[in-house]
Structures are given as C-alpha cells and as structure tokens.
Protein backbone atom coordinates (compact mmCIF):
# COMPACT_ATOMS: atom_id res chain seq x y z
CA UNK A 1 0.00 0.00 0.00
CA UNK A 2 1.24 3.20 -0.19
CA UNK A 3 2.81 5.32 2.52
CA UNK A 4 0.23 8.09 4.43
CA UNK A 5 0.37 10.14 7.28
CA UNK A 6 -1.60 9.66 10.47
CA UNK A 7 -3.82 11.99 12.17
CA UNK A 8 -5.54 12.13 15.67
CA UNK A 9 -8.22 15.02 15.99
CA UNK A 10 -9.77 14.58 19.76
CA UNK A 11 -13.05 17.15 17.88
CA UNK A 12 -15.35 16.39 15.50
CA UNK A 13 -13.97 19.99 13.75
CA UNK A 14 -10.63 18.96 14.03
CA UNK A 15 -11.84 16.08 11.67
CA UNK A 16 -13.87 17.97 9.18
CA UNK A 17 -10.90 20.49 9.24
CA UNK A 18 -8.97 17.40 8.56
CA UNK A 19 -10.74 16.37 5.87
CA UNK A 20 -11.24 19.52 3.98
CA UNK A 21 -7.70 20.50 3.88
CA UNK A 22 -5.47 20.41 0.95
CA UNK A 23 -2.26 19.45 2.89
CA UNK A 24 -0.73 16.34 2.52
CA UNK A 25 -2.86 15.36 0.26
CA UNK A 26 -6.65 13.73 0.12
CA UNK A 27 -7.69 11.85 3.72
CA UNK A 28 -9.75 9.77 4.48
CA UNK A 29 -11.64 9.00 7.95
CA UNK A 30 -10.79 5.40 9.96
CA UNK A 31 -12.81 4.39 12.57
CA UNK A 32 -12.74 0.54 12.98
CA UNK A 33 -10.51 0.43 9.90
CA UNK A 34 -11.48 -3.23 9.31
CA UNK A 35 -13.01 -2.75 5.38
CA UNK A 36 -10.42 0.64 5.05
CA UNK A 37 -7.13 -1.77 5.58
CA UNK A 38 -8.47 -3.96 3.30
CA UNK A 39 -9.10 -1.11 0.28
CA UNK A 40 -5.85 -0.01 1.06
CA UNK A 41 -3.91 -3.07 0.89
CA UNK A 42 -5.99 -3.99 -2.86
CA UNK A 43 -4.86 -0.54 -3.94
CA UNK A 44 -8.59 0.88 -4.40
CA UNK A 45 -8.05 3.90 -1.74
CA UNK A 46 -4.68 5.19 -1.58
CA UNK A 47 -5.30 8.35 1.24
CA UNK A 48 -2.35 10.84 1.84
CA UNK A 49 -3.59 10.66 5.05
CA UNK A 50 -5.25 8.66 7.45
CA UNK A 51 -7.40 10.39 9.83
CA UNK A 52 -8.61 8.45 13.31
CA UNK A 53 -11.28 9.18 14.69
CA UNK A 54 -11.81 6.28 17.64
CA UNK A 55 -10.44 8.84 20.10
CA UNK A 56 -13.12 12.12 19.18
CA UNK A 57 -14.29 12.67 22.93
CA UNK A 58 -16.90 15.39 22.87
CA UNK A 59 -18.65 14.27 25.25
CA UNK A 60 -22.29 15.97 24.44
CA UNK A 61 -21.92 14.40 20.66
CA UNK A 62 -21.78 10.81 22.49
CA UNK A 63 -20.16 9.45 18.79
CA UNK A 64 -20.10 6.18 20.95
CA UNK A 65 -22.88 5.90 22.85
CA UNK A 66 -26.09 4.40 22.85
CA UNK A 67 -29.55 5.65 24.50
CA UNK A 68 -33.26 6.64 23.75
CA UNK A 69 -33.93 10.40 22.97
CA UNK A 70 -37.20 11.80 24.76
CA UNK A 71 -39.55 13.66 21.92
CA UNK A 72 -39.14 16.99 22.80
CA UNK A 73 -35.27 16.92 22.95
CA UNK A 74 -34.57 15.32 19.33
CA UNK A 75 -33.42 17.65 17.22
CA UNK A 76 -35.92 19.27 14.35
CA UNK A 77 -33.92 18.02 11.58
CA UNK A 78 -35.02 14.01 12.87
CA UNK A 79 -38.66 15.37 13.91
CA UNK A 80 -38.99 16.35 10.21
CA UNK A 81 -37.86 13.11 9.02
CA UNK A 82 -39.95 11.01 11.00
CA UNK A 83 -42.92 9.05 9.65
CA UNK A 84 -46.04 10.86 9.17
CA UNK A 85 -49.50 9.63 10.01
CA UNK A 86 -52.07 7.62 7.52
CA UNK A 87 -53.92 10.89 6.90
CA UNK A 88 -51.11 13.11 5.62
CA UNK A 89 -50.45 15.19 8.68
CA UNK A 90 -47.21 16.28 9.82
CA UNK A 91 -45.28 13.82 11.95
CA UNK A 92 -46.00 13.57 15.54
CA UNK A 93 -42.89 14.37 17.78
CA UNK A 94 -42.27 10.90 19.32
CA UNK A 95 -39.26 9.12 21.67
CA UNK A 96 -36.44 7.81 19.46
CA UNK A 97 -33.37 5.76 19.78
CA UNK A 98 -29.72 7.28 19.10
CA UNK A 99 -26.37 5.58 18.15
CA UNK A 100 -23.30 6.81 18.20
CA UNK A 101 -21.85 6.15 14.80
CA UNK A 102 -18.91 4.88 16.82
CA UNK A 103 -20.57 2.61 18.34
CA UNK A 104 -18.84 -0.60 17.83
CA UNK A 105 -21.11 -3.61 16.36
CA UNK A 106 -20.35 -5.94 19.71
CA UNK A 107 -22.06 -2.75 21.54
CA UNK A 108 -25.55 -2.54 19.07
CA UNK A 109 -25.38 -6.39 19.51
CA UNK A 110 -25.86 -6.88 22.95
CA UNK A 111 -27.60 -3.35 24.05
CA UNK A 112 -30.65 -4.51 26.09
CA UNK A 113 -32.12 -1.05 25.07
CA UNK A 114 -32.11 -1.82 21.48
CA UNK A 115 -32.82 -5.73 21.84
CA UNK A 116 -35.82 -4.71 23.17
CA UNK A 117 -37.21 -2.10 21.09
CA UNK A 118 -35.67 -2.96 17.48
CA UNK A 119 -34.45 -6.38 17.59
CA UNK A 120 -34.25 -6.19 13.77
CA UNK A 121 -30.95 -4.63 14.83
CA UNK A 122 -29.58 -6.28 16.90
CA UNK A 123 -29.78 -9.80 15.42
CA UNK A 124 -28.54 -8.48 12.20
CA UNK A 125 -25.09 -7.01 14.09
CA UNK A 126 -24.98 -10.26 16.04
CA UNK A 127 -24.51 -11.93 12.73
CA UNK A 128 -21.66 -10.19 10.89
CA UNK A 129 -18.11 -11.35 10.90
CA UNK A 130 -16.95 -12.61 14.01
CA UNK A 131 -16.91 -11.69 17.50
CA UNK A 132 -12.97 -9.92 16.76
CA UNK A 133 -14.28 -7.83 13.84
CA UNK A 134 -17.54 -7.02 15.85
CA UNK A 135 -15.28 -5.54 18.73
CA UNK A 136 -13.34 -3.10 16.63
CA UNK A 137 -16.09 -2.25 13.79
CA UNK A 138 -17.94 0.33 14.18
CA UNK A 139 -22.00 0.96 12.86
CA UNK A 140 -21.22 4.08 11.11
CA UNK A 141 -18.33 1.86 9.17
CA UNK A 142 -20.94 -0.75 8.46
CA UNK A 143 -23.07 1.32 6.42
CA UNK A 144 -20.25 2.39 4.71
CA UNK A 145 -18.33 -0.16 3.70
CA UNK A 146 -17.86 -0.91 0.00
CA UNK A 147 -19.09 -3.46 -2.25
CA UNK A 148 -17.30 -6.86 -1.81
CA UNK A 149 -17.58 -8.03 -5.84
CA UNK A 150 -14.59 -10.10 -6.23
CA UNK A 151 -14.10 -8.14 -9.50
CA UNK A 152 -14.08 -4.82 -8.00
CA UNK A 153 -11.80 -5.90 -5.07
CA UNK A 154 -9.24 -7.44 -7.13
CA UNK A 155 -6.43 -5.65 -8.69
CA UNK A 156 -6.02 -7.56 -11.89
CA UNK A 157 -9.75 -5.75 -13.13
CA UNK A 158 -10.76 -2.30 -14.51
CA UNK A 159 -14.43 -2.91 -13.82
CA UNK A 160 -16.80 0.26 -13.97
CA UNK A 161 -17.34 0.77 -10.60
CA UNK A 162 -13.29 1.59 -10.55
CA UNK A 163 -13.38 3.66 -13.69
CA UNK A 164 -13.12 0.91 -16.13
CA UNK A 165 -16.30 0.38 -19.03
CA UNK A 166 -17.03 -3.56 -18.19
CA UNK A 167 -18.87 -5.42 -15.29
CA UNK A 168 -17.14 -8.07 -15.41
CA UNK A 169 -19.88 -10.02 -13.34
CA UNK A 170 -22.25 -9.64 -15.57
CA UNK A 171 -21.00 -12.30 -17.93
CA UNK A 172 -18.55 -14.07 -15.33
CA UNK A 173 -18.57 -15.57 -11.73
CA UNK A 174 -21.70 -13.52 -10.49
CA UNK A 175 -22.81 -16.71 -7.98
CA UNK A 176 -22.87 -14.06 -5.24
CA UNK A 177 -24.63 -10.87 -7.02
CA UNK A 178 -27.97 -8.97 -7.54
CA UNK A 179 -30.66 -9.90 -9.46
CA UNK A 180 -32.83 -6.66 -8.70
CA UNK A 181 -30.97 -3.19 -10.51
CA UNK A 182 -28.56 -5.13 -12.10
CA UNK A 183 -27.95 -3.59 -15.42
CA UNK A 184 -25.37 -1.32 -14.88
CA UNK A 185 -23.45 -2.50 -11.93
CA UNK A 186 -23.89 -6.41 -10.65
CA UNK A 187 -22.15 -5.46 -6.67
CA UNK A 188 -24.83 -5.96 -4.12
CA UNK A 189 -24.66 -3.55 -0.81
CA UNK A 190 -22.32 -5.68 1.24
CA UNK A 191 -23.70 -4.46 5.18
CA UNK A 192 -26.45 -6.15 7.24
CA UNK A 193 -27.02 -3.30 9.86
CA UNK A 194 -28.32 -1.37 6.38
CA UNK A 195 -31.08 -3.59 5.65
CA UNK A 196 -32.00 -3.70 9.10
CA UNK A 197 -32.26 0.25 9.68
CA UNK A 198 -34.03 1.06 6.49
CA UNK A 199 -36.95 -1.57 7.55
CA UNK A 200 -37.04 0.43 10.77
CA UNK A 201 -37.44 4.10 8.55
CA UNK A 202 -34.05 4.83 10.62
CA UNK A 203 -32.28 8.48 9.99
CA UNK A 204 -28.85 9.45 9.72
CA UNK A 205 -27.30 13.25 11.27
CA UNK A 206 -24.44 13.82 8.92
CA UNK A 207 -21.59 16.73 10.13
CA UNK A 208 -20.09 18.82 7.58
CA UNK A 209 -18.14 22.36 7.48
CA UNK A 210 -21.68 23.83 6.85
CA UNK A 211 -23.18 22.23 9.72
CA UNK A 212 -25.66 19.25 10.39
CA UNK A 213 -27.44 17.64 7.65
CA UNK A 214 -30.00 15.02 8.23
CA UNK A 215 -31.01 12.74 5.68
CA UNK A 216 -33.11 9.56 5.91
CA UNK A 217 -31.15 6.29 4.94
CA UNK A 218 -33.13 4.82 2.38
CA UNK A 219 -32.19 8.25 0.85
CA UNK A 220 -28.77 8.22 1.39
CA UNK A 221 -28.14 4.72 0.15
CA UNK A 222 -27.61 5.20 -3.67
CA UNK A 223 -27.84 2.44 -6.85
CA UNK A 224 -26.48 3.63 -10.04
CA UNK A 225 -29.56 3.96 -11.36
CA UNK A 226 -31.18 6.20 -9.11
CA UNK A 227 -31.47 9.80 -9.25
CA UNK A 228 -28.18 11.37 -7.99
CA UNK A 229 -26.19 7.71 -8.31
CA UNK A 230 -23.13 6.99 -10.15
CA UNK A 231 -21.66 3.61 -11.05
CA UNK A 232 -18.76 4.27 -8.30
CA UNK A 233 -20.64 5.09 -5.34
CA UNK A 234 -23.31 3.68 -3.01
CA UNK A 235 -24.23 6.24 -0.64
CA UNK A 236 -24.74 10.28 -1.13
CA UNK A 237 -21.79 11.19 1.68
CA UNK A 238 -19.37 13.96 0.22
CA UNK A 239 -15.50 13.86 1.02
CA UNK A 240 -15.82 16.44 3.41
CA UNK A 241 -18.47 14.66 5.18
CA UNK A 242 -19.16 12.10 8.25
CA UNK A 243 -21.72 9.93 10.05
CA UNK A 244 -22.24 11.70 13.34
CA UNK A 245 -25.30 9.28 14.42
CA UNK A 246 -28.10 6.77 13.93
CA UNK A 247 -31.94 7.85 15.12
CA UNK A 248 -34.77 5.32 15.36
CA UNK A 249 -38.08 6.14 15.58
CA UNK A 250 -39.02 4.31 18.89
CA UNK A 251 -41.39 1.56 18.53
CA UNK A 252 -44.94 1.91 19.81
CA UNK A 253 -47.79 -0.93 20.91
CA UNK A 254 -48.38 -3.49 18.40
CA UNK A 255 -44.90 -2.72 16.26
CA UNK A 256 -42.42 -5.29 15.98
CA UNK A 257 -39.20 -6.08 14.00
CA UNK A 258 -36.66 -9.14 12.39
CA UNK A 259 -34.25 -9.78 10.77
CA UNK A 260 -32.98 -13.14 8.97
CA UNK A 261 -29.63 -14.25 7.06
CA UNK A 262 -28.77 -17.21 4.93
CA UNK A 263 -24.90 -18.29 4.70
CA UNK A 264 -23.57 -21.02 2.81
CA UNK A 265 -21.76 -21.51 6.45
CA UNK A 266 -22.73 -20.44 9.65
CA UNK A 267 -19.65 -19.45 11.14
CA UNK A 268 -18.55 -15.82 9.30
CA UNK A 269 -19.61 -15.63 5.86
CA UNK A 270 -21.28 -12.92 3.78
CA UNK A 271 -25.26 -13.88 2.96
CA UNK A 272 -26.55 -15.20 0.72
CA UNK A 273 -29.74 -13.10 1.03
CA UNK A 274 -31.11 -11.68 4.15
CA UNK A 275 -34.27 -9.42 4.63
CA UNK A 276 -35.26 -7.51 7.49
CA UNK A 277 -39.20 -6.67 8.51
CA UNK A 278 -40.98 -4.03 10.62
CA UNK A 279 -44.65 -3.91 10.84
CA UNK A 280 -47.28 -2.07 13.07
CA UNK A 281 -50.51 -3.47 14.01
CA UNK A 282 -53.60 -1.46 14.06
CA UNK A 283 -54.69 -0.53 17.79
CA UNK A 284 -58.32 -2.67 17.69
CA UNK A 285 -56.87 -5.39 19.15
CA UNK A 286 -57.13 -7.35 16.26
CA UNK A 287 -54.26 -9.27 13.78
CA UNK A 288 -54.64 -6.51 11.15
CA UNK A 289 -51.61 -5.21 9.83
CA UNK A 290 -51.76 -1.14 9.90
CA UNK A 291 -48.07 -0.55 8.19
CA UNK A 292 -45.25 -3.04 7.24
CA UNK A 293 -41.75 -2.57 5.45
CA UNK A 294 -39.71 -5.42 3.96
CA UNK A 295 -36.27 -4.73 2.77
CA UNK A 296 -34.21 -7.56 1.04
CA UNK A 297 -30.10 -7.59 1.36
CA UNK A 298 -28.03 -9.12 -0.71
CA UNK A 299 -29.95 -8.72 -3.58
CA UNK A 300 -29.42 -5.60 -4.79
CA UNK A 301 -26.78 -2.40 -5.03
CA UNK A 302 -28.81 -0.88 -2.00
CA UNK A 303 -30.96 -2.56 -0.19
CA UNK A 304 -34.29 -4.02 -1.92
CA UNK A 305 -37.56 -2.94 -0.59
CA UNK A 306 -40.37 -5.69 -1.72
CA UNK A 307 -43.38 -3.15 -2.12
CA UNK A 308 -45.58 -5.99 -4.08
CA UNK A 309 -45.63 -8.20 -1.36
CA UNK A 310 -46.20 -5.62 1.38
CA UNK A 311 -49.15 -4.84 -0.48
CA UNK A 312 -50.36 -7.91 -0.64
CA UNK A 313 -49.36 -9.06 3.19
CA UNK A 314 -51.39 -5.60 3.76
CA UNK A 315 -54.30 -6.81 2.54
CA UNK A 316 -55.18 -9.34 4.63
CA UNK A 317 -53.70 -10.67 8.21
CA UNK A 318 -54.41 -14.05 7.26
CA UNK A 319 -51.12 -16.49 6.66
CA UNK A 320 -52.35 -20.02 5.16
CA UNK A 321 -49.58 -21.34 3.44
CA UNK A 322 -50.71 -20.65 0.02
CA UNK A 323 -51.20 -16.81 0.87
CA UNK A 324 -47.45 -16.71 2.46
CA UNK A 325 -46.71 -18.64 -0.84
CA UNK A 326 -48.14 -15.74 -2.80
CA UNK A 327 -46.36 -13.32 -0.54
CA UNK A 328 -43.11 -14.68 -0.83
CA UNK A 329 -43.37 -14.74 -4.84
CA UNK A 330 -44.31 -11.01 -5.05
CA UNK A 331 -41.45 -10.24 -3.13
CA UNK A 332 -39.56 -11.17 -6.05
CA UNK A 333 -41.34 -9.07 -8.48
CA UNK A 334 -38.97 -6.82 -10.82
CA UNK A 335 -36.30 -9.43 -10.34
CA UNK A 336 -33.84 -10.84 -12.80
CA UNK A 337 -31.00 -13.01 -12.05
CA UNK A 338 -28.02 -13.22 -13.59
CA UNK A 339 -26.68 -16.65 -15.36
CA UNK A 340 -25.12 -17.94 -11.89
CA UNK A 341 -27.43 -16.70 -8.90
CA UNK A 342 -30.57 -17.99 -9.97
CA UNK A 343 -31.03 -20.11 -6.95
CA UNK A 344 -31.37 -16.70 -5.25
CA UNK A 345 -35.23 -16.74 -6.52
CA UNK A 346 -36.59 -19.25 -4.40
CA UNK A 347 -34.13 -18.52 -1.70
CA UNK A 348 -35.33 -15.07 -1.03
CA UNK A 349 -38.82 -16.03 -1.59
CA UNK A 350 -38.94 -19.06 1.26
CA UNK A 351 -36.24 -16.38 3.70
CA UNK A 352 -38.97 -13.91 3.39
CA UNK A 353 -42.01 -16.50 4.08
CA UNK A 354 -40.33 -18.11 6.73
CA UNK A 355 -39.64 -14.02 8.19
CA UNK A 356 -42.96 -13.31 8.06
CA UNK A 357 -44.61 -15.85 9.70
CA UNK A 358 -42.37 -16.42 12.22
CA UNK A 359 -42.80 -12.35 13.52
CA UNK A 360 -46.58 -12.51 13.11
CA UNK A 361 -46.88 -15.65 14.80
C-alpha cells in the first residue's frame, strides 16, 4: 500500500478540518478500519492521510454511545424526518433511539435497550463477521463499507465501478450478485445493519463544514440507477463529510421487527440473502396489519424494498400457506438473475415467508 500520514483530531472539527484540507494530500476517515485496511492493501483507496477518529471525545456528541432520545429533545432536523401519520399530517414528535456512529457492532449487539425495542438490529449485528471484527467495527463503518464483488476488489480488473467500461460479473462468476438493478453495476450492498435500519425508517445526522445535515437512509443509500447515483458510489456522503449518528423512531404498541440471514456456512460468511421486517398493528386489538416494510439484502446495489408483497401481506392478516406462498413470490417481483445466482429466486422467496410468519406468529 502506499505510505500516508496519520492523524488524531480529539473534535469532530478537528476532523472535518482534517478532511477539507489540501495538505498532505486527500484523507480519508478510519474508525474501525477493518473494510479501510483492506481497500488499502488492494490498492482501491490510496489516502495521503489517514485520519482516526476512535479517540473524538466530545462528550455531548456521544459518537459512541447508545440511549433513547425523549420527543421533545430530538433535534428538528429528525422530527422532520420522522414518519407521518395515515392521513397526511405532519409527523408527531415521538421518543427515538440514538447511536453513536462509533458505536462498535459488539455494543448494538448486545444493548438490552435496542434488543428490546428494534431487535431487527440487533440480530442483524450479532450476525456479521466474528466476534474480533464485531469488537473493533464500528456501525457508522458498516453502512459504509464498500461493495465486496470479487471483481471490484481485485487488482487484476478495470471494472466500472473503478473507472473501467465492463462489469465483469455480468457475464462471469456472479454466484454471489444482484438480481434486482442489475444492469449497470452487478455489486450488491455488502452491510447487514443497512437492511436492518431502512426496515425500521431509521435516519442518519451527517456533520459537515456547513453544519448538520440530516437525511433519511433509504435516501442516502444510492444504486447507479437512481437519481443522484453513479456507477462508483453507493451512498450520497461527500469527502468532506461524516456519520455523526443513527436515530430510530421508537417503537410503539403493536410494532415489531426481524431480521434473517442465509450463509452457505454459519460461522462468518457474507449472505446469501437476508431481509429484514418491521410492521405495526392497528390498535383494535385485532391481527390486522396497519403498516409493514420489507427490505431484502443481498440482492441488490442498495438494499431491496419488496413493495408488491407488502401490499399484498397488507391486505389481509391471514397467513395459510398458500397466501405466504403468494407473498413470498411477489417479493420477487422486478427481479432478474443473472446466469449464476438464480437459486437466489426461491431462496429469497422461502427467507422472506419463513420471516414473516415467524414475527406474526
């Protein structure tokens, strides 16, 4: 890899100032480091300077804390952001939950507060890596770790999300990739946490030079094909940018959440497929479903949300086999797979029946 300079700021300025200077040439932000060491050593980011920031203490930012926000004390940019209600009306100020984007995944994994109230979350952190990786990576790094395409990783290929005019998946070893949004790039979004947060309508505060930005993360997640994406990104974060936190809308009566992975082992291993579901029953008392969201990973450059068979679970709270049958086939709707990861069909489709009736059970 090639030689950088280190950097310590003990400030979140010191680290935008960091990053925004022209001295020493581009840097770039480590926290856990574990997918940055990795870029570095295939020669896909070559920093002039590395710039740490484990060690920001601030202690009213809490980067690495964890804790549930009372309504009137969350900030206006998350209040905005928050769902609205079934008639159109603004959204109600409500409790949420905060992380600390340095918050390491060992931490979201076994937070009682969060196992509680969005379990979605914390199964899907228990289930990356292994228990070393999950002590030194952080959440904010999870989101924003790149695409693990073997092509795109590997030094011997130009491929177009490097620069190059070929996805080489497309017509080669693609076992592994999407089959939704797979025409111009085949690299499917690589972090559980993700699909987990964007079932639970989760928000991100971004710090820049100009201040706080907050943007939900279904919006900041990018495919190449949506407005604002480009083949060689997957998120909308700008150079001079960084994750400050996570909020959570906190879960009221009658909502629950899940998440579910398939490996081809059990031990670590990157999924197969996995899909992540929150859904809110109505307050009558009764089984039916008021609001769901089903997001797919491993499927897709961002993670997948299955609108078809949300609609259809909607419809009715009744789960007969046939009807999750239907449920689990619609989820698949707009999908084409690629000449090797066809098996990904029916193995999304029985993941997301076996999801759904095991949280509405």
């Amino acid at each position: 890899m090639n030689a950088f300079s280190l950097t310590i700021p003990r400030t979140i300025k010191q680290a935008l100032d960091e990053l925004t200077t022209p001295k020493g040439g581009p840097g770039k932000l480590k926290a856990g480091g574990i997918d940055l060491l990795d870029l570095l050593k295939e020669g896909i980011e070559q920093p002039g300077r590395l710039i740490n920031i484990r060690r920001l203490d601030e202690a009213p930012q809490a980067l690495h804390e964890i804790g549930e926000v009372k309504a009137d004390a969350i900030p206006e940019g998350v209040w905005r952001l928050l769902p609205g209600s079934n008639d159109g009306s603004p959204p109600p100020r409500r409790d949420c939950l905060r992380i600390g984007s340095l918050a390491t995944l060992a931490q979201v994994a076994a937070h009682p507060l969060l196992a509680s109230k969005v379990p979605a979350l914390t199964e899907s952190a228990a289930d990356i890596a292994t228990p070393q990786i999950r002590q030194a990576a952080t959440v904010g790094g999870n989101l924003l770790q790149r695409p693990r395409c073997w092509y795109f990783r590997s030094s011997e290929y130009q491929c177009a999300k490097k620069g190059g005019s070929v996805c080489f998946a497309r017509d080669g070893e693609n076992d592994f990739h999407a089959i939704f949004d797979n025409q111009v790039c085949c690299a499917v979004h690589p972090s559980g946490t993700a699909v987990a947060l964007t079932a639970l309508d989760a928000i991100l505060s971004i710090s820049s030079p100009q201040g706080d930005k907050f943007v939900r993360l279904s919006s900041f997640l990018v495919s190449p094909t949506q407005p604002g994406g480009a083949i060689g990104r997957e998120n909308r974060l700008e150079a001079d940018m960084m994750i400050h936190a996570i909020w959570i809308p906190s879960p009221g009566p009658g909502e629950r959440s899940l998440y579910r992975k398939v490996k081809q082992k059990q031990s670590f291993d990157w999924p197969l497929a996995d899909v992540a579901i929150s859904a809110r029953r109505k307050p009558t008392g009764n089984k039916e479903l008021e609001a769901v969201r089903i997001i797919l990973g491993a499927v897709a450059p961002v993670p997948h949300r299955a609108r078809s068979a949300e609609a259809l679970l909607l419809q009715s709270p009744s789960l007969d086999a046939e009807r999750l049958r239907k449920i689990g086939q619609a989820a698949l709707t707009g999908a084409i797979p690629l000449s090797r990861n066809g098996y990904k069909l029916p193995l999304v489709s029985g993941l997301v029946q076996q999801a759904i009736a095991e949280l509405l059970s």
